[in-house]
PDB file of N, CA and C in Angstrom:
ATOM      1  N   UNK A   1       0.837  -1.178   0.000  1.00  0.00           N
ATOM      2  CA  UNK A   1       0.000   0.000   0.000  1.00  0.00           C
ATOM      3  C   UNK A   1       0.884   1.245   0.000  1.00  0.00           C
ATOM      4  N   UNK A   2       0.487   1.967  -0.695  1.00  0.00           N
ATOM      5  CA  UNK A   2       1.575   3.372  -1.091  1.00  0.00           C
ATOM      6  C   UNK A   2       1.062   4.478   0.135  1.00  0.00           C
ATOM      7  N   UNK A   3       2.125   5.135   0.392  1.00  0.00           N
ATOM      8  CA  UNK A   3       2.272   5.966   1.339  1.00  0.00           C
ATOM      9  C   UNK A   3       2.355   7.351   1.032  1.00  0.00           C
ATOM     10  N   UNK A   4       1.573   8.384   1.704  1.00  0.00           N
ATOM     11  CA  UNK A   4       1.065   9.874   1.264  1.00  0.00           C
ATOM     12  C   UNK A   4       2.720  10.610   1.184  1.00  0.00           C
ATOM     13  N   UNK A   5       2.945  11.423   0.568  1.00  0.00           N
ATOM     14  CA  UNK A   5       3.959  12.388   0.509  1.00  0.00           C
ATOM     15  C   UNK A   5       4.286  12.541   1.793  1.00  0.00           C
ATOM     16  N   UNK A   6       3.223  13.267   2.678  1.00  0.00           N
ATOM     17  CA  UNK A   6       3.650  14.022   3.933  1.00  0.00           C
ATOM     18  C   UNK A   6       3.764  13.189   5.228  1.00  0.00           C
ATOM     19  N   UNK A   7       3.731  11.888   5.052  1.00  0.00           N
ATOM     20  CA  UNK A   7       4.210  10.964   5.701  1.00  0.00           C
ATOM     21  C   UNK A   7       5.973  10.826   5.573  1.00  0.00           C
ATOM     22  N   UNK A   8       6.161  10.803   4.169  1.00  0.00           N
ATOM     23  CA  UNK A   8       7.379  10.062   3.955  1.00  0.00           C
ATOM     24  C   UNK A   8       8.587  11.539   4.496  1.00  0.00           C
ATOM     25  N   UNK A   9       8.163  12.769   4.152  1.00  0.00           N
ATOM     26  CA  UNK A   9       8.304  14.204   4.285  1.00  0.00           C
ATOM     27  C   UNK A   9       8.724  14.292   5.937  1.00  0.00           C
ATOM     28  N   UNK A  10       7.688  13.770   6.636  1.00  0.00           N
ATOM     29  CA  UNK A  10       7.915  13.788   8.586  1.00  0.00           C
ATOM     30  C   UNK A  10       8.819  13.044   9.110  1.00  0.00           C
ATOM     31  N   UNK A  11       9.080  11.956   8.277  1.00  0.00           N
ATOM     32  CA  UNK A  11      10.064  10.559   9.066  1.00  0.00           C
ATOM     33  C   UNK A  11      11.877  11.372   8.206  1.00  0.00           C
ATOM     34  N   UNK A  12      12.340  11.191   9.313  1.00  0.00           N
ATOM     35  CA  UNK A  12      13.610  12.495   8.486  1.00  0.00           C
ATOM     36  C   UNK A  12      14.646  11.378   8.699  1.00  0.00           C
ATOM     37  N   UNK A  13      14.639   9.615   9.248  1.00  0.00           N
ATOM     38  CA  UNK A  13      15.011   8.682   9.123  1.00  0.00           C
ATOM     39  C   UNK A  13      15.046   8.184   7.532  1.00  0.00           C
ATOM     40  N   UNK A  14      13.892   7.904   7.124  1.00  0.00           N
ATOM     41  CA  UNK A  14      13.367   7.273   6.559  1.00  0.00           C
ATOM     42  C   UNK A  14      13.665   8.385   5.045  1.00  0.00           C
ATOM     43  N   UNK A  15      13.652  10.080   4.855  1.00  0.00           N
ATOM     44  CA  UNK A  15      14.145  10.539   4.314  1.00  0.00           C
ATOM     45  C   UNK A  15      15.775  10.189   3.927  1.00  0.00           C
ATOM     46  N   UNK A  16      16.548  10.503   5.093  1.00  0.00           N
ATOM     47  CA  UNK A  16      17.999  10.476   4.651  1.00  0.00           C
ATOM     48  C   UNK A  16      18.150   9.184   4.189  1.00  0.00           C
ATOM     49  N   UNK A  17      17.727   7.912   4.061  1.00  0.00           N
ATOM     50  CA  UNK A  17      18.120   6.619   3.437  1.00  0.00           C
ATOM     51  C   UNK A  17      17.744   6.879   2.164  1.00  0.00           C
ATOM     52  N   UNK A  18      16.306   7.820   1.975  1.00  0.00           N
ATOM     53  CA  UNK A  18      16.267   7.972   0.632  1.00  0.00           C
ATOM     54  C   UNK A  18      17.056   8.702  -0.421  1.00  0.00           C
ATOM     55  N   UNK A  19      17.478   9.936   0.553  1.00  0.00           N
ATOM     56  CA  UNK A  19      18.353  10.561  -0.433  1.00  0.00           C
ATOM     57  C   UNK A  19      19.963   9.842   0.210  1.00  0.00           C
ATOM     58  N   UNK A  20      20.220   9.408   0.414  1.00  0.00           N
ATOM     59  CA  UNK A  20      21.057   8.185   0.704  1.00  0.00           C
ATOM     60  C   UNK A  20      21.793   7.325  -0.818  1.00  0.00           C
ATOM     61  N   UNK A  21      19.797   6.310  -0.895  1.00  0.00           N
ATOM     62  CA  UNK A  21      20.044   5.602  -2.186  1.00  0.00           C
ATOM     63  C   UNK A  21      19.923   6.654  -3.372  1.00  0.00           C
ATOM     64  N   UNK A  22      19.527   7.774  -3.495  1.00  0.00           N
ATOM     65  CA  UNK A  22      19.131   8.560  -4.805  1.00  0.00           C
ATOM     66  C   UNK A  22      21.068   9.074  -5.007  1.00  0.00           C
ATOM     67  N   UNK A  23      21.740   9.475  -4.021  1.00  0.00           N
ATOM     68  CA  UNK A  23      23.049   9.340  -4.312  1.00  0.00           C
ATOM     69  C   UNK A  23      23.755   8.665  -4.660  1.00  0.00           C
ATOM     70  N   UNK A  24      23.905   7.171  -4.329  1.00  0.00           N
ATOM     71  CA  UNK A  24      23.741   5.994  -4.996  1.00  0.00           C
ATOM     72  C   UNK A  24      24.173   5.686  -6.310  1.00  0.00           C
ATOM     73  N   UNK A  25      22.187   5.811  -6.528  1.00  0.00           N
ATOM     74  CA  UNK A  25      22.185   5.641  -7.479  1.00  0.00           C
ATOM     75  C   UNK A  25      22.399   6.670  -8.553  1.00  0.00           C
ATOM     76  N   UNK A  26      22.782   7.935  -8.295  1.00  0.00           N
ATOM     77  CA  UNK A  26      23.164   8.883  -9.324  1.00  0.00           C
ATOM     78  C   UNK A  26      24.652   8.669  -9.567  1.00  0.00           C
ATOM     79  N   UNK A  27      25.275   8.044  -8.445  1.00  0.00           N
ATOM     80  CA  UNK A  27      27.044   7.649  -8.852  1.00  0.00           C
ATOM     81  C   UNK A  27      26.919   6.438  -9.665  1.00  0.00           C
ATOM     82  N   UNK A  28      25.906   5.680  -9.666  1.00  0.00           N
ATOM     83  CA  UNK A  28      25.936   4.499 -10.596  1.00  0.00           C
ATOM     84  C   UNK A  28      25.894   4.551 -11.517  1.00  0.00           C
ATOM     85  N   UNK A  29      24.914   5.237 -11.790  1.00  0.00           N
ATOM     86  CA  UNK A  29      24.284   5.873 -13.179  1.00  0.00           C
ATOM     87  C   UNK A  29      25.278   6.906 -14.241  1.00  0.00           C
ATOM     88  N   UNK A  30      25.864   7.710 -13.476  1.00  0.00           N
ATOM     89  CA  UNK A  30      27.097   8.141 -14.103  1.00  0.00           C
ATOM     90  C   UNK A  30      26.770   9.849 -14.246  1.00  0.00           C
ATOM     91  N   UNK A  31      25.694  10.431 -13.302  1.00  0.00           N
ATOM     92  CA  UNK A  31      25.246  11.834 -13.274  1.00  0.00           C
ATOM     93  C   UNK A  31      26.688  12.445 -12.371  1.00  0.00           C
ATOM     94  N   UNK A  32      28.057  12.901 -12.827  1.00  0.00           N
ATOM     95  CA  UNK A  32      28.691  13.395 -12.522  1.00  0.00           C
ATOM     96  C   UNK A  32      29.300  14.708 -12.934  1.00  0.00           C
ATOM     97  N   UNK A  33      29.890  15.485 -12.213  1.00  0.00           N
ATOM     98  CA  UNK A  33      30.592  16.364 -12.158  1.00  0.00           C
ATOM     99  C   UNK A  33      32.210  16.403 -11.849  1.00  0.00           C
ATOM    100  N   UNK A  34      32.779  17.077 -12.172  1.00  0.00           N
ATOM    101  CA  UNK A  34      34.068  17.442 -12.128  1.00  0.00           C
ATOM    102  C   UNK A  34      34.424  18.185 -10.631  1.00  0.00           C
ATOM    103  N   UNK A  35      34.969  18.235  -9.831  1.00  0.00           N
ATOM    104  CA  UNK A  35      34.935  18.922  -8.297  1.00  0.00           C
ATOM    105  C   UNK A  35      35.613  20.277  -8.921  1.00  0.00           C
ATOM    106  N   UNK A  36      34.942  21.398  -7.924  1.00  0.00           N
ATOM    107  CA  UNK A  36      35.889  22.302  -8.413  1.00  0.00           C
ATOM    108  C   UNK A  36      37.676  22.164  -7.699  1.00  0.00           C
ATOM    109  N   UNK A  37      37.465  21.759  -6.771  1.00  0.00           N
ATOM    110  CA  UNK A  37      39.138  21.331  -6.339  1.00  0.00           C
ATOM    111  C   UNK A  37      40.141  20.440  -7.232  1.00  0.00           C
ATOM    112  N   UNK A  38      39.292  19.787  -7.658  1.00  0.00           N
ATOM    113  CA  UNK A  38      40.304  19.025  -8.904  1.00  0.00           C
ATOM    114  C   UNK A  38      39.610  19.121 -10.332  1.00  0.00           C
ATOM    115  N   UNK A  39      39.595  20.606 -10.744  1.00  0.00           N
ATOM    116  CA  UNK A  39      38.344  20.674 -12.350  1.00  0.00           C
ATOM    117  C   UNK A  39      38.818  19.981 -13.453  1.00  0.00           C
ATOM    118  N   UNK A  40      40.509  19.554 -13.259  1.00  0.00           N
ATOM    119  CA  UNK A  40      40.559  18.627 -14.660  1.00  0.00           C
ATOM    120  C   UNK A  40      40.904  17.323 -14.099  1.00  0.00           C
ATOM    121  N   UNK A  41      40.530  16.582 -13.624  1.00  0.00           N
ATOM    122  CA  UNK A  41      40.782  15.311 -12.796  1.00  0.00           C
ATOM    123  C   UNK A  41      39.465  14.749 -13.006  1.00  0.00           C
ATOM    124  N   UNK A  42      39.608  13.284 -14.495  1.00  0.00           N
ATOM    125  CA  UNK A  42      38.402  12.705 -14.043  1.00  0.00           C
ATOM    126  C   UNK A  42      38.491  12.021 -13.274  1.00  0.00           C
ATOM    127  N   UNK A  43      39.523  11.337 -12.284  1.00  0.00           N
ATOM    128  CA  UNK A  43      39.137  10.830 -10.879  1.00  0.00           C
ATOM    129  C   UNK A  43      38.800  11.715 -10.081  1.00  0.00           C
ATOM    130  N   UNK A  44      38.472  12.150  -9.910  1.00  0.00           N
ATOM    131  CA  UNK A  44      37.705  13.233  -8.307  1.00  0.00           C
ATOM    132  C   UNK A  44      36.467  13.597  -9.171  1.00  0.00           C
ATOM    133  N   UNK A  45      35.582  12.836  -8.404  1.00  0.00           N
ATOM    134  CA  UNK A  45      34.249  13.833  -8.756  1.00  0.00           C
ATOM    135  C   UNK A  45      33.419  13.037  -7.910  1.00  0.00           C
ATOM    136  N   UNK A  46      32.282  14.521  -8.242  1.00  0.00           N
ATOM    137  CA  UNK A  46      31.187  14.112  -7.077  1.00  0.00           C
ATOM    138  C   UNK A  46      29.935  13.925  -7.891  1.00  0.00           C
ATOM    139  N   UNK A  47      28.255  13.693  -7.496  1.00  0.00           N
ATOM    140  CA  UNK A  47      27.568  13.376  -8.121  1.00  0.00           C
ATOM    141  C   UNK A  47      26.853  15.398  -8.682  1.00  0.00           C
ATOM    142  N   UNK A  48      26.241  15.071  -9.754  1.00  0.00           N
ATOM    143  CA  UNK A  48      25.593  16.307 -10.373  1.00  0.00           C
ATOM    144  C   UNK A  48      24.013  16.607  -9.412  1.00  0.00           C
ATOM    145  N   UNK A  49      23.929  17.985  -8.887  1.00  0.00           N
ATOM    146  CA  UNK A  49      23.342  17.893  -8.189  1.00  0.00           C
ATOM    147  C   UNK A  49      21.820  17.652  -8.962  1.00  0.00           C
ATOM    148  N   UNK A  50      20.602  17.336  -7.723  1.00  0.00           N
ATOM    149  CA  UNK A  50      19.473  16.857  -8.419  1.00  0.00           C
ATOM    150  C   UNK A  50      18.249  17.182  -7.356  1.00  0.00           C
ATOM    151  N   UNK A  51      17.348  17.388  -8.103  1.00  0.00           N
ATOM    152  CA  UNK A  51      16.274  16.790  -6.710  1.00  0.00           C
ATOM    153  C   UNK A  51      15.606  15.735  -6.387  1.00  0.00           C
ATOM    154  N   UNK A  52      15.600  15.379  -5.187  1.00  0.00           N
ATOM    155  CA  UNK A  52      14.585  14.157  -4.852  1.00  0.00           C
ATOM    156  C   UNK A  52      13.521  13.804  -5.076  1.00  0.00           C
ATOM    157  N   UNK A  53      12.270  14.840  -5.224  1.00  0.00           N
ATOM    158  CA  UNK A  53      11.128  15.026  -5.031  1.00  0.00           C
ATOM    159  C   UNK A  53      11.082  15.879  -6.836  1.00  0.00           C
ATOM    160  N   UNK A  54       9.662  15.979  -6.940  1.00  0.00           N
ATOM    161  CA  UNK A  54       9.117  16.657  -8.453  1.00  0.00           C
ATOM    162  C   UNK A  54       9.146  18.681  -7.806  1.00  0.00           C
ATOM    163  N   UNK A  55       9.228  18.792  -8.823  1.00  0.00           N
ATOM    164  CA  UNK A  55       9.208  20.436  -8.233  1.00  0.00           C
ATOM    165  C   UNK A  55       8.285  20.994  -9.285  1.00  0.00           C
ATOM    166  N   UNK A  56       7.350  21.837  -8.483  1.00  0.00           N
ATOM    167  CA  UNK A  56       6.054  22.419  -9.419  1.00  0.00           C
ATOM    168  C   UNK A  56       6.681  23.622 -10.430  1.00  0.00           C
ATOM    169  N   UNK A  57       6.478  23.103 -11.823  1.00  0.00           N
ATOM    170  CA  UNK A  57       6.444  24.663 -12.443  1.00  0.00           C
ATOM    171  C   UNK A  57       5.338  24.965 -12.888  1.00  0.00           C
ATOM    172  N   UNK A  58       5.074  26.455 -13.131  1.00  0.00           N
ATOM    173  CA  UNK A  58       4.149  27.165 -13.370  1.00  0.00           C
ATOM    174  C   UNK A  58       3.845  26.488 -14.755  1.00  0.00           C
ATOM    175  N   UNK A  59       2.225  26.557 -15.347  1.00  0.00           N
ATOM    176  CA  UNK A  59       2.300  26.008 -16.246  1.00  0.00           C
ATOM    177  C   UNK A  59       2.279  27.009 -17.441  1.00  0.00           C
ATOM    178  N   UNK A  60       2.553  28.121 -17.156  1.00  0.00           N
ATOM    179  CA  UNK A  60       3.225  29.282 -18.202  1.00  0.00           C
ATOM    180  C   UNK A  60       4.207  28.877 -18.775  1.00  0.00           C
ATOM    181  N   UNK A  61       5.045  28.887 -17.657  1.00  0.00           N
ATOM    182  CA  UNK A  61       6.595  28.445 -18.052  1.00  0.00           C
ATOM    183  C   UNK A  61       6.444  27.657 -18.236  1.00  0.00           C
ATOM    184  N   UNK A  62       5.939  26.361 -18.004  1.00  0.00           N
ATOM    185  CA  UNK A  62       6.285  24.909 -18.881  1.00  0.00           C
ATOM    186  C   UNK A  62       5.897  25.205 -20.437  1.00  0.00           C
ATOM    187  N   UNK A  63       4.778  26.174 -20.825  1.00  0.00           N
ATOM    188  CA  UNK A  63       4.140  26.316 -22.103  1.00  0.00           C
ATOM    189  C   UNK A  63       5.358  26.959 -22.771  1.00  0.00           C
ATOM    190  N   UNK A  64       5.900  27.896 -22.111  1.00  0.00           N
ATOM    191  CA  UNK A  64       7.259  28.930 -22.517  1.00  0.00           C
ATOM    192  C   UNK A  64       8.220  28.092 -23.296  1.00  0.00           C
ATOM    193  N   UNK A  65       8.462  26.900 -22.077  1.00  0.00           N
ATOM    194  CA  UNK A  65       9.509  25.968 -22.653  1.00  0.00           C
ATOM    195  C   UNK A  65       9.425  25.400 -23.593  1.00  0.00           C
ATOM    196  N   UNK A  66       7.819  24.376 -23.562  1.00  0.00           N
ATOM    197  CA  UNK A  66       7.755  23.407 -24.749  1.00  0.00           C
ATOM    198  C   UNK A  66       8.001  24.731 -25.994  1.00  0.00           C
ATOM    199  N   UNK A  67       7.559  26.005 -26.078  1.00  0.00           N
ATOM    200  CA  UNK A  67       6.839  26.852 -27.394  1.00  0.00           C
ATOM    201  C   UNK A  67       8.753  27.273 -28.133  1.00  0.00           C
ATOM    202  N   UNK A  68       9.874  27.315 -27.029  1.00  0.00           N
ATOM    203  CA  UNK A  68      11.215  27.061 -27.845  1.00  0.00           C
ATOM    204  C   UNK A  68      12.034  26.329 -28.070  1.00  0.00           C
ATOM    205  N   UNK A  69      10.936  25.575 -27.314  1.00  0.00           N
ATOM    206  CA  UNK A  69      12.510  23.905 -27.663  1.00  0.00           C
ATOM    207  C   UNK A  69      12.734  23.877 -28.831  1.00  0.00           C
ATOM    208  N   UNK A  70      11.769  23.382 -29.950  1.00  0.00           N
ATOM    209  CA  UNK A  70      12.087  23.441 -31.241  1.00  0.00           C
ATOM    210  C   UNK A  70      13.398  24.181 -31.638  1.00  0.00           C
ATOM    211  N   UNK A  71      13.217  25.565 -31.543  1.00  0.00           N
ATOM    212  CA  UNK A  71      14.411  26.962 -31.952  1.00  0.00           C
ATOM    213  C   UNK A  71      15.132  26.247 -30.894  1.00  0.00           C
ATOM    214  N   UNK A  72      15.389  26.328 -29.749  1.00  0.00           N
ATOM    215  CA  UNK A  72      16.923  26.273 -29.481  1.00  0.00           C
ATOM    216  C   UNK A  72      17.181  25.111 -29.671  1.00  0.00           C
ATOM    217  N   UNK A  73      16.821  24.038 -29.554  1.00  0.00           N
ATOM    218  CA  UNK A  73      17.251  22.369 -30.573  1.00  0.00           C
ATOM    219  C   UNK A  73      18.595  23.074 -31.995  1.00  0.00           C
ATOM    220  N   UNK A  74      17.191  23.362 -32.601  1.00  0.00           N
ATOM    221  CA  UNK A  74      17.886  24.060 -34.079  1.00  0.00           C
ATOM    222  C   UNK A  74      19.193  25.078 -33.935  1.00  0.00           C
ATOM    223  N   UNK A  75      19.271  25.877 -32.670  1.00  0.00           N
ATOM    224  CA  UNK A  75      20.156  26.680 -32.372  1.00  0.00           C
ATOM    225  C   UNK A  75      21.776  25.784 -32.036  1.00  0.00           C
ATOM    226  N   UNK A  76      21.199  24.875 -31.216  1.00  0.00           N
ATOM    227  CA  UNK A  76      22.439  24.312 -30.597  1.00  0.00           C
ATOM    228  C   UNK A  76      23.067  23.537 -31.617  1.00  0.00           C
ATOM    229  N   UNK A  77      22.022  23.068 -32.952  1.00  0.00           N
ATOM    230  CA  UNK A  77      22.416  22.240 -33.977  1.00  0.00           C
ATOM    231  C   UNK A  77      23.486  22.818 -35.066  1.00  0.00           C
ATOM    232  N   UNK A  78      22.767  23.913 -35.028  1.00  0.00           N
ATOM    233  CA  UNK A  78      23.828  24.944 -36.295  1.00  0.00           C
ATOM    234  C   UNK A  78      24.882  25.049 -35.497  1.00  0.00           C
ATOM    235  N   UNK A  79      25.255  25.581 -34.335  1.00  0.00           N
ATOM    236  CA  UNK A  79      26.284  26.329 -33.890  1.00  0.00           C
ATOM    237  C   UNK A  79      27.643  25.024 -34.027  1.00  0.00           C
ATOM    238  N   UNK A  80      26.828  23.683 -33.469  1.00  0.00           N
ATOM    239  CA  UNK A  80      27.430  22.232 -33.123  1.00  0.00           C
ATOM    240  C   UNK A  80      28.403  21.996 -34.687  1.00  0.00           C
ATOM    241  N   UNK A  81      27.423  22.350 -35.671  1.00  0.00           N
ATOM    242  CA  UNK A  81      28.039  22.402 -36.749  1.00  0.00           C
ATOM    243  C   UNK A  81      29.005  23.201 -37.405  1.00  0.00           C
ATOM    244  N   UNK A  82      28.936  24.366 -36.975  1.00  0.00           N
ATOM    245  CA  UNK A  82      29.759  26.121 -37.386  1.00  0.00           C
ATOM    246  C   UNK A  82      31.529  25.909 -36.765  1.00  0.00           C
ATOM    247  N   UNK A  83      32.241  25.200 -37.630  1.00  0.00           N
ATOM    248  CA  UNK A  83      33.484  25.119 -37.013  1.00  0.00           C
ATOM    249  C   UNK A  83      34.322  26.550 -36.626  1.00  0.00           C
ATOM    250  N   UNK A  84      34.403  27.321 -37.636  1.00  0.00           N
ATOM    251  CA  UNK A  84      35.208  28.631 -37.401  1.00  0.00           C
ATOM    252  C   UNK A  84      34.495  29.346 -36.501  1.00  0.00           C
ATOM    253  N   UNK A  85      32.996  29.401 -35.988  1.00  0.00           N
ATOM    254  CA  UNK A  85      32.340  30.037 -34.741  1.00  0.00           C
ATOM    255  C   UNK A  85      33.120  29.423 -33.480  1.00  0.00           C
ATOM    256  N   UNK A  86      32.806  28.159 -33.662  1.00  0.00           N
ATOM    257  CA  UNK A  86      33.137  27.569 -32.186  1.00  0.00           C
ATOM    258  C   UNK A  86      34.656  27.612 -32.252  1.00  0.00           C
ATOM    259  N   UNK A  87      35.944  27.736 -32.941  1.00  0.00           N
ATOM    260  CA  UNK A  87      36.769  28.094 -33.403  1.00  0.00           C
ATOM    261  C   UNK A  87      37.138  29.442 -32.675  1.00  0.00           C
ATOM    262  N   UNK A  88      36.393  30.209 -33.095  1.00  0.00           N
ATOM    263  CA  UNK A  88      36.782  31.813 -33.025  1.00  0.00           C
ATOM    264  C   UNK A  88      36.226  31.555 -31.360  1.00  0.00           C
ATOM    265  N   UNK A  89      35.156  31.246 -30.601  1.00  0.00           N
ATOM    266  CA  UNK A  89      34.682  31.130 -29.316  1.00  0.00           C
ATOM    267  C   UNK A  89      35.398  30.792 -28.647  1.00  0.00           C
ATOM    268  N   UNK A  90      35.628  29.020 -28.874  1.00  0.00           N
ATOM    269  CA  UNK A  90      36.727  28.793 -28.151  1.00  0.00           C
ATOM    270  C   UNK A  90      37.769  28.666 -28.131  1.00  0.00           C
ATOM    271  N   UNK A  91      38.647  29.647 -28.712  1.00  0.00           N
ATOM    272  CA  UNK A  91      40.048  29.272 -28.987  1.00  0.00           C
ATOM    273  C   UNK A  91      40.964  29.974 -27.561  1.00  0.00           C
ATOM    274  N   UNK A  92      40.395  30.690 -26.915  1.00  0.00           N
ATOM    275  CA  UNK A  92      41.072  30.760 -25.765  1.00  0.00           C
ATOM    276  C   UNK A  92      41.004  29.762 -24.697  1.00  0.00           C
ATOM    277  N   UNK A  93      40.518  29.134 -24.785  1.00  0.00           N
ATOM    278  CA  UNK A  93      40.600  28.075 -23.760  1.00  0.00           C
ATOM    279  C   UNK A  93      41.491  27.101 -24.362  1.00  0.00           C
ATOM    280  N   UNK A  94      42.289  27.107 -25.232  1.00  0.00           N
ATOM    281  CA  UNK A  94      43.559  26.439 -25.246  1.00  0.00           C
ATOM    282  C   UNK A  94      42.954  25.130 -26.079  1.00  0.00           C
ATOM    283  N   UNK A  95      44.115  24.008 -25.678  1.00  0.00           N
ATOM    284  CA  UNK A  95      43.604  22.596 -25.833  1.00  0.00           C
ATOM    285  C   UNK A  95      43.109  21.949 -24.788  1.00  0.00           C
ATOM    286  N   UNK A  96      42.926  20.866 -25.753  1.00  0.00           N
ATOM    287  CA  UNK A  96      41.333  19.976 -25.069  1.00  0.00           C
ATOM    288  C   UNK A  96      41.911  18.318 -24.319  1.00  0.00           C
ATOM    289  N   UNK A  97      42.209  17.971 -23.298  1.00  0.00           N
ATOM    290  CA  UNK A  97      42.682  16.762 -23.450  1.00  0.00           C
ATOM    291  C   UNK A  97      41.772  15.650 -23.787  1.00  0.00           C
ATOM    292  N   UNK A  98      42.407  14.674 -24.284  1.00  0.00           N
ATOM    293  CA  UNK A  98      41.262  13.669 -24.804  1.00  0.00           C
ATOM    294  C   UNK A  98      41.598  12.064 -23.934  1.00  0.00           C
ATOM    295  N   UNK A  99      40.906  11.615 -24.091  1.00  0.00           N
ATOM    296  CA  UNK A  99      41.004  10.082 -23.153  1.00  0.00           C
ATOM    297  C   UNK A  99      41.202  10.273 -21.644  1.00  0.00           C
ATOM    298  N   UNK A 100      41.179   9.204 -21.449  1.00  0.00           N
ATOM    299  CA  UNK A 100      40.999   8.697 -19.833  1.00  0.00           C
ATOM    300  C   UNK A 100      42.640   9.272 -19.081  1.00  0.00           C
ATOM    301  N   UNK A 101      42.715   9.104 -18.167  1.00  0.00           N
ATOM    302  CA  UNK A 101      43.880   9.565 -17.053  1.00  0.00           C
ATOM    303  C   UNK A 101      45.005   8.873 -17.731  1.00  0.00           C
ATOM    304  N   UNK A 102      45.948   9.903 -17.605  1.00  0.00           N
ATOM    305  CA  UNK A 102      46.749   9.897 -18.397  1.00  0.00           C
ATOM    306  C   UNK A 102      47.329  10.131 -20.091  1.00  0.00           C
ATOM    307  N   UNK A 103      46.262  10.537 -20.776  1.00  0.00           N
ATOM    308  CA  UNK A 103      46.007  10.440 -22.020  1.00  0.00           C
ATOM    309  C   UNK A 103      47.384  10.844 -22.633  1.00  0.00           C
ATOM    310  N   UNK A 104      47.791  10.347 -23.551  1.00  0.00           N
ATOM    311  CA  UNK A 104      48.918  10.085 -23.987  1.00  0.00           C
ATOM    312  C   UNK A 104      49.152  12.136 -25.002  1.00  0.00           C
ATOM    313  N   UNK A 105      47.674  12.569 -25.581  1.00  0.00           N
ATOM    314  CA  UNK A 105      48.160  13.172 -26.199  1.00  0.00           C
ATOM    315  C   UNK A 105      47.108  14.531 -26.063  1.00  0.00           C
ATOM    316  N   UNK A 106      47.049  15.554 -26.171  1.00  0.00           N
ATOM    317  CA  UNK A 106      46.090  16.896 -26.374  1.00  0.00           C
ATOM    318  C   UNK A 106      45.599  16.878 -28.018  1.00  0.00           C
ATOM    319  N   UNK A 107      44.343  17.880 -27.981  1.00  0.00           N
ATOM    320  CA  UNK A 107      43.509  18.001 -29.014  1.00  0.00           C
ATOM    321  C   UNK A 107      43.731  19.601 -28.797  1.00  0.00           C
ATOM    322  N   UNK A 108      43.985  20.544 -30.079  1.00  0.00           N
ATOM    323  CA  UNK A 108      43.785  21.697 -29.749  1.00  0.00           C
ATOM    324  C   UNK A 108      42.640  21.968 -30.446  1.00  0.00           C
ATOM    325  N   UNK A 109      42.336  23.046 -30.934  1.00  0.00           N
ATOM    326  CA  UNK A 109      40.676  23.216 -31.662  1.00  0.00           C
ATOM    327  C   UNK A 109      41.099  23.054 -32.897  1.00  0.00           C
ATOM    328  N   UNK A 110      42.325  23.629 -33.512  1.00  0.00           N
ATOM    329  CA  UNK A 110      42.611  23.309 -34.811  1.00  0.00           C
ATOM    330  C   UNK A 110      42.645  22.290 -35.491  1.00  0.00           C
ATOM    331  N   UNK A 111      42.903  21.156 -34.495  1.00  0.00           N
ATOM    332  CA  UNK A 111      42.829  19.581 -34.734  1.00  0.00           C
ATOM    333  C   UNK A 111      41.308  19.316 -34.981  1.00  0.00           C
ATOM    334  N   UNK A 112      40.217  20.450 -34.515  1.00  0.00           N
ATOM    335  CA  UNK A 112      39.067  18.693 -34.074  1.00  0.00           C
ATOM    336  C   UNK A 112      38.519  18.651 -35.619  1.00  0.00           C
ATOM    337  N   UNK A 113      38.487  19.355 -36.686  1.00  0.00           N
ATOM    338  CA  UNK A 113      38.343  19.583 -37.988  1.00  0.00           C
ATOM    339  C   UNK A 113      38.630  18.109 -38.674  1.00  0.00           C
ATOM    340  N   UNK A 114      39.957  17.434 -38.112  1.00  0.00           N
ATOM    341  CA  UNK A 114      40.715  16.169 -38.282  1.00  0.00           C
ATOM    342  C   UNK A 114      40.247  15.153 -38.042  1.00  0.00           C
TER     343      UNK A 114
END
């Protein structure tokens, strides 16, 4: 038999096991972040933060959202594609390392064309 919200909400036992396993299972799952103490270290990281529970949005703003997904879909698509934009954007941030710890070699932006 399922149990009301504001039951599960009062027992602050019975909470912390939940957000307990929801940590868990977000390290399992692979919802991570980079720590800011170690930002280029993919060993150190912690989980991406989240919420436990549903959170109400207005249903304006949900209408807001669905009415540009379309356009920014399409936005993020062109730009994904625009080499000399993302080029000219990111070229101060240097190179890119590629592979797992230790990676034998860097990617600069001029390369990813390659």
């Amino acid at each position: 038999m399922a149990t009301g919200w504001g039951s599960l909400l009062q027992d602050e036992q019975q909470l912390e096991e939940l957000a307990r396993q929801a940590v868990d299972r977000a390290l399992a799952e692979g919802v991570l972040l980079r720590t800011s103490q170690e930002p280029s270290s993919s060993e150190v990281v912690s989980y991406a933060p989240f919420t436990l529970f549903p959170s109400l949005v207005p249903s304006a703003l949900l209408e807001q959202a669905y009415a540009v997904q379309m356009d920014f879909n399409l936005l993020v698509d062109a730009v994904s594609q625009n080499a000399s934009f993302l080029e000219q954007t990111l070229s101060r941030y240097g190179a890119v390392e590629l592979g797992g710890p230790g990676a034998a070699r860097t990617k600069g932006l001029e390369d990813w064309g390659s």
